[in-house]
PDB file of N, CA and C in Angstrom:
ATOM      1  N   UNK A   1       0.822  -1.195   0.000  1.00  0.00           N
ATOM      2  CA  UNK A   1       0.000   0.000   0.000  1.00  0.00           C
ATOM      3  C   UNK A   1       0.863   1.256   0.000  1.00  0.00           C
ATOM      4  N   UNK A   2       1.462   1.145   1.274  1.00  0.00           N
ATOM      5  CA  UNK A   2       2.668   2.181   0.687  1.00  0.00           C
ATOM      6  C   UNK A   2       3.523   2.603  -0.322  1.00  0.00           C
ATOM      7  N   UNK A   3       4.050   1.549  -1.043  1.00  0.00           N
ATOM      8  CA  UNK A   3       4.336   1.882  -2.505  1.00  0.00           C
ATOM      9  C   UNK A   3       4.079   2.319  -3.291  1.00  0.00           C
ATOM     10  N   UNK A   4       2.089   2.066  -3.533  1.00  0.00           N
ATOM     11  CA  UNK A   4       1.793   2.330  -4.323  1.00  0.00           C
ATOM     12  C   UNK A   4       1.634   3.842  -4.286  1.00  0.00           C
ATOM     13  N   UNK A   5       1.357   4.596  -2.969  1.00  0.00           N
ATOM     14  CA  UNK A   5       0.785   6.216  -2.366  1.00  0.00           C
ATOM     15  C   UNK A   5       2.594   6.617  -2.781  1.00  0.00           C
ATOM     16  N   UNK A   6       3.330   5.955  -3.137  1.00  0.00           N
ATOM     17  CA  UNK A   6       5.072   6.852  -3.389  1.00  0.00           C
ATOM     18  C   UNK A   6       4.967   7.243  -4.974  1.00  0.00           C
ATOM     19  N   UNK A   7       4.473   6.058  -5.304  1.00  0.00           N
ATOM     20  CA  UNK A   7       4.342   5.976  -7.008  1.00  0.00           C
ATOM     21  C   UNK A   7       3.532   6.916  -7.505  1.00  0.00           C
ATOM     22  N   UNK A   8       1.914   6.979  -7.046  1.00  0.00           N
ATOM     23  CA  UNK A   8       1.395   8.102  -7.617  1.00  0.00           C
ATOM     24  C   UNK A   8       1.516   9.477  -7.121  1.00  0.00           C
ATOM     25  N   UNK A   9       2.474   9.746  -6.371  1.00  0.00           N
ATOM     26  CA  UNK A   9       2.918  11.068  -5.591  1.00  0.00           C
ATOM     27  C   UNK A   9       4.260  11.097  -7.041  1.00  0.00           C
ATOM     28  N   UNK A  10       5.194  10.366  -6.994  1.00  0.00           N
ATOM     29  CA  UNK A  10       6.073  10.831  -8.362  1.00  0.00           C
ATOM     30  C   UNK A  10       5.171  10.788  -9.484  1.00  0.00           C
ATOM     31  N   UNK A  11       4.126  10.145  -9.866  1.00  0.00           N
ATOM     32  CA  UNK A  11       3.562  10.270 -11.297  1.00  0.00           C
ATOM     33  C   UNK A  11       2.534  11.394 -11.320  1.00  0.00           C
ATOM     34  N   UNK A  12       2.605  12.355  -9.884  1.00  0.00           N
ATOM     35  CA  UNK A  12       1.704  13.567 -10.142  1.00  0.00           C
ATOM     36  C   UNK A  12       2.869  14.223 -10.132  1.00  0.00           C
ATOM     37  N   UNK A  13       4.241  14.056  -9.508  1.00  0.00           N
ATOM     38  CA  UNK A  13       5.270  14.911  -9.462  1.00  0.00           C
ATOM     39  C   UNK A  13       5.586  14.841 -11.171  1.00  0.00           C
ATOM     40  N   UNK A  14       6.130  14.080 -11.810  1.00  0.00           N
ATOM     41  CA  UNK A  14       6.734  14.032 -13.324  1.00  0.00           C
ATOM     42  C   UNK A  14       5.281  14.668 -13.914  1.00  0.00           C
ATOM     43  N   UNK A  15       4.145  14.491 -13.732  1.00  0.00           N
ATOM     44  CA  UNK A  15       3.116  14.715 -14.547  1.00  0.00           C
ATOM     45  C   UNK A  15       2.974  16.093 -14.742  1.00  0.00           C
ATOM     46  N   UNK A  16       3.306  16.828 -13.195  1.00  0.00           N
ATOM     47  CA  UNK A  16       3.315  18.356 -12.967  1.00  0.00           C
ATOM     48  C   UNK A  16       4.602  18.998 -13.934  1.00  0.00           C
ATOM     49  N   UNK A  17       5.801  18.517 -13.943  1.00  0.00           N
ATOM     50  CA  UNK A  17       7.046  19.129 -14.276  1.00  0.00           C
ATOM     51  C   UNK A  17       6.474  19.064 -16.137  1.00  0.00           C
ATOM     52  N   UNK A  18       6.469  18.018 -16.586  1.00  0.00           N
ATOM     53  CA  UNK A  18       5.605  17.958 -17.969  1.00  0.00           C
ATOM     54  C   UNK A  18       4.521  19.003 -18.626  1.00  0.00           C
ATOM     55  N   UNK A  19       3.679  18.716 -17.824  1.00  0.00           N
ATOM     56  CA  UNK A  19       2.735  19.902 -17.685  1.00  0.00           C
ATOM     57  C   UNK A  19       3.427  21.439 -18.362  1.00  0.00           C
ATOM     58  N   UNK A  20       4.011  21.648 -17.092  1.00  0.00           N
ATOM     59  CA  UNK A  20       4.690  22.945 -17.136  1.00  0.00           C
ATOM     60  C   UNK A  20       5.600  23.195 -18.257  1.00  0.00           C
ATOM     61  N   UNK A  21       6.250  22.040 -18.788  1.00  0.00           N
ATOM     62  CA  UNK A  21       7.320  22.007 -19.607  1.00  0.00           C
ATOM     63  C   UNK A  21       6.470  22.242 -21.309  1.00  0.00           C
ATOM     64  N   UNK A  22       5.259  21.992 -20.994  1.00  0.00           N
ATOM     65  CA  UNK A  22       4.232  22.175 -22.248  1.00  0.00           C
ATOM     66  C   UNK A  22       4.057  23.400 -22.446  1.00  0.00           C
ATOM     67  N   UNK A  23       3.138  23.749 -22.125  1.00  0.00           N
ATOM     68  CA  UNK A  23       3.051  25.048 -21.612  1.00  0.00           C
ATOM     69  C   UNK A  23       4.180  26.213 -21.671  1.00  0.00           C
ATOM     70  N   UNK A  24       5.055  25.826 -21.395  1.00  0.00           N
ATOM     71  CA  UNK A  24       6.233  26.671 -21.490  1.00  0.00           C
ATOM     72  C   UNK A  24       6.552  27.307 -22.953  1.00  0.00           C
ATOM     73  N   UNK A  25       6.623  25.738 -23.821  1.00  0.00           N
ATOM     74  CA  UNK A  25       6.578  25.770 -24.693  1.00  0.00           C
ATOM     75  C   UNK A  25       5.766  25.939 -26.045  1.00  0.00           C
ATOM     76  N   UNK A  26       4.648  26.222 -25.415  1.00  0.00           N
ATOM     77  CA  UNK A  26       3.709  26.582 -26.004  1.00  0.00           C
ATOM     78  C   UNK A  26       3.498  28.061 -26.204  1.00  0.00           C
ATOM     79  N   UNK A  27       4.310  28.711 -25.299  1.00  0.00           N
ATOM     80  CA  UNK A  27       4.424  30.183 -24.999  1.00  0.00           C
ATOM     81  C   UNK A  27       5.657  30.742 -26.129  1.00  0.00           C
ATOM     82  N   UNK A  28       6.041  29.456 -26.014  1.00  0.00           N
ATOM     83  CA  UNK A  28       6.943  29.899 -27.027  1.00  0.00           C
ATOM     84  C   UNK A  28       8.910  30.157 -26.282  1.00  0.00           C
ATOM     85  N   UNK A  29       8.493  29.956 -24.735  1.00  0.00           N
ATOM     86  CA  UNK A  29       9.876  29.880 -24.136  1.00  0.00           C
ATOM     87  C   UNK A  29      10.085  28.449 -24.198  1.00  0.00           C
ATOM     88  N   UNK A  30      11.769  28.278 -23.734  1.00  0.00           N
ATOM     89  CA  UNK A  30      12.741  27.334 -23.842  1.00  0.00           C
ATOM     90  C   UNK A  30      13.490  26.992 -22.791  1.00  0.00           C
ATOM     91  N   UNK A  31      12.805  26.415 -21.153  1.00  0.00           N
ATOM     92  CA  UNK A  31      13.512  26.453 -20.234  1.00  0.00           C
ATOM     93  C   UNK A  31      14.408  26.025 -19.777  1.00  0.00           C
ATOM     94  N   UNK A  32      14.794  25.096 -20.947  1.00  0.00           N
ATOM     95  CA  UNK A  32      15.955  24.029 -20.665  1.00  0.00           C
ATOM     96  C   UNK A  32      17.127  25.048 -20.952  1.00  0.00           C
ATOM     97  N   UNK A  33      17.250  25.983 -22.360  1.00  0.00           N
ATOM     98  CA  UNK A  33      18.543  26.367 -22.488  1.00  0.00           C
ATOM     99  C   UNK A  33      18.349  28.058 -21.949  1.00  0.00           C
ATOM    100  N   UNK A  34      17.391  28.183 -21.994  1.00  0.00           N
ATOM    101  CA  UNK A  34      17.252  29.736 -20.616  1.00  0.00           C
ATOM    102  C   UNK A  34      16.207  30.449 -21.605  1.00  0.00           C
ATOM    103  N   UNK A  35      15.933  30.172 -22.875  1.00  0.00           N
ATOM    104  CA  UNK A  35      15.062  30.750 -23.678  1.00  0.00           C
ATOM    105  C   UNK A  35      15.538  31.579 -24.313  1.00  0.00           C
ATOM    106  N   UNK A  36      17.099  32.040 -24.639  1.00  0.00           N
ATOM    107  CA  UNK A  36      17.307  32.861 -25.508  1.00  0.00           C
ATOM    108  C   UNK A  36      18.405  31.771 -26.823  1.00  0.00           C
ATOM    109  N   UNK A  37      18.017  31.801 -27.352  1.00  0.00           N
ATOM    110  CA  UNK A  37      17.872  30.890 -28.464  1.00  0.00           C
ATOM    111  C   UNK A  37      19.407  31.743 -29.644  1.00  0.00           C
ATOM    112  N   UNK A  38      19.557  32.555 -29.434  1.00  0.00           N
ATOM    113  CA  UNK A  38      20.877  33.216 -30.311  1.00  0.00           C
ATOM    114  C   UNK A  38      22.026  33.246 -29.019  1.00  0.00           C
ATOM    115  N   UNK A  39      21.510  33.417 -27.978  1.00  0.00           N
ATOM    116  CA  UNK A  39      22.744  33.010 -27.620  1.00  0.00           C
ATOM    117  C   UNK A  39      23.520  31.705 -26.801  1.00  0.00           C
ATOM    118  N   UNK A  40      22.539  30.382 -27.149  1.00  0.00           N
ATOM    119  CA  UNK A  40      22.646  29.367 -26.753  1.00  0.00           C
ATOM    120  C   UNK A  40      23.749  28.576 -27.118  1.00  0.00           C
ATOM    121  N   UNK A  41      23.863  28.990 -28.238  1.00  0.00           N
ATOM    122  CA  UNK A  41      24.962  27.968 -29.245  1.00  0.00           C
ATOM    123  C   UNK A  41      24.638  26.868 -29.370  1.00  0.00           C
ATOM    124  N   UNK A  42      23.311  26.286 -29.245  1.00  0.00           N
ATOM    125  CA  UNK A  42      23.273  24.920 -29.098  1.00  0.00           C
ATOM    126  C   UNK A  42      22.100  24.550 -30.175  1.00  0.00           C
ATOM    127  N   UNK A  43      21.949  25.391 -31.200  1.00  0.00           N
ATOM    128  CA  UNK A  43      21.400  24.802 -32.771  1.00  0.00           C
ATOM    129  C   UNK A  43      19.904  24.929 -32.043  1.00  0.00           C
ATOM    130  N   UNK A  44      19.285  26.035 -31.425  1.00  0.00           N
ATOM    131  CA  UNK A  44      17.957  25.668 -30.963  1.00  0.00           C
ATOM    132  C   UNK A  44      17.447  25.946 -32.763  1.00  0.00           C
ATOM    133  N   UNK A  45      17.469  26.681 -33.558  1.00  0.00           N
ATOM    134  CA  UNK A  45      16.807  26.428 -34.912  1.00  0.00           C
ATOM    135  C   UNK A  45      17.142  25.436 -35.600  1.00  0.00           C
TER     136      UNK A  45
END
């Protein structure tokens, strides 16, 4: 029983971070590389 109340506490935790990570991106920001995209260097186009 306990296991299972750990499991759906991380699968609302990952579900929440997802969520947000949608959304984010839907806005059109990029929170992984800070959202500025020219000076990332990291080919965000």
């Amino acid at each position: 029983m306990g296991t299972a109340i750990v499991v759906l506490i991380l699968v609302a935790i990952v579900g929440g971070i997802v969520y947000s990570l949608i959304k984010a991106h839907k806005r059109g920001e990029h929170p992984a590389c800070g959202g500025d995209c020219s000076h990332c260097g990291g080919g965000c186009h």
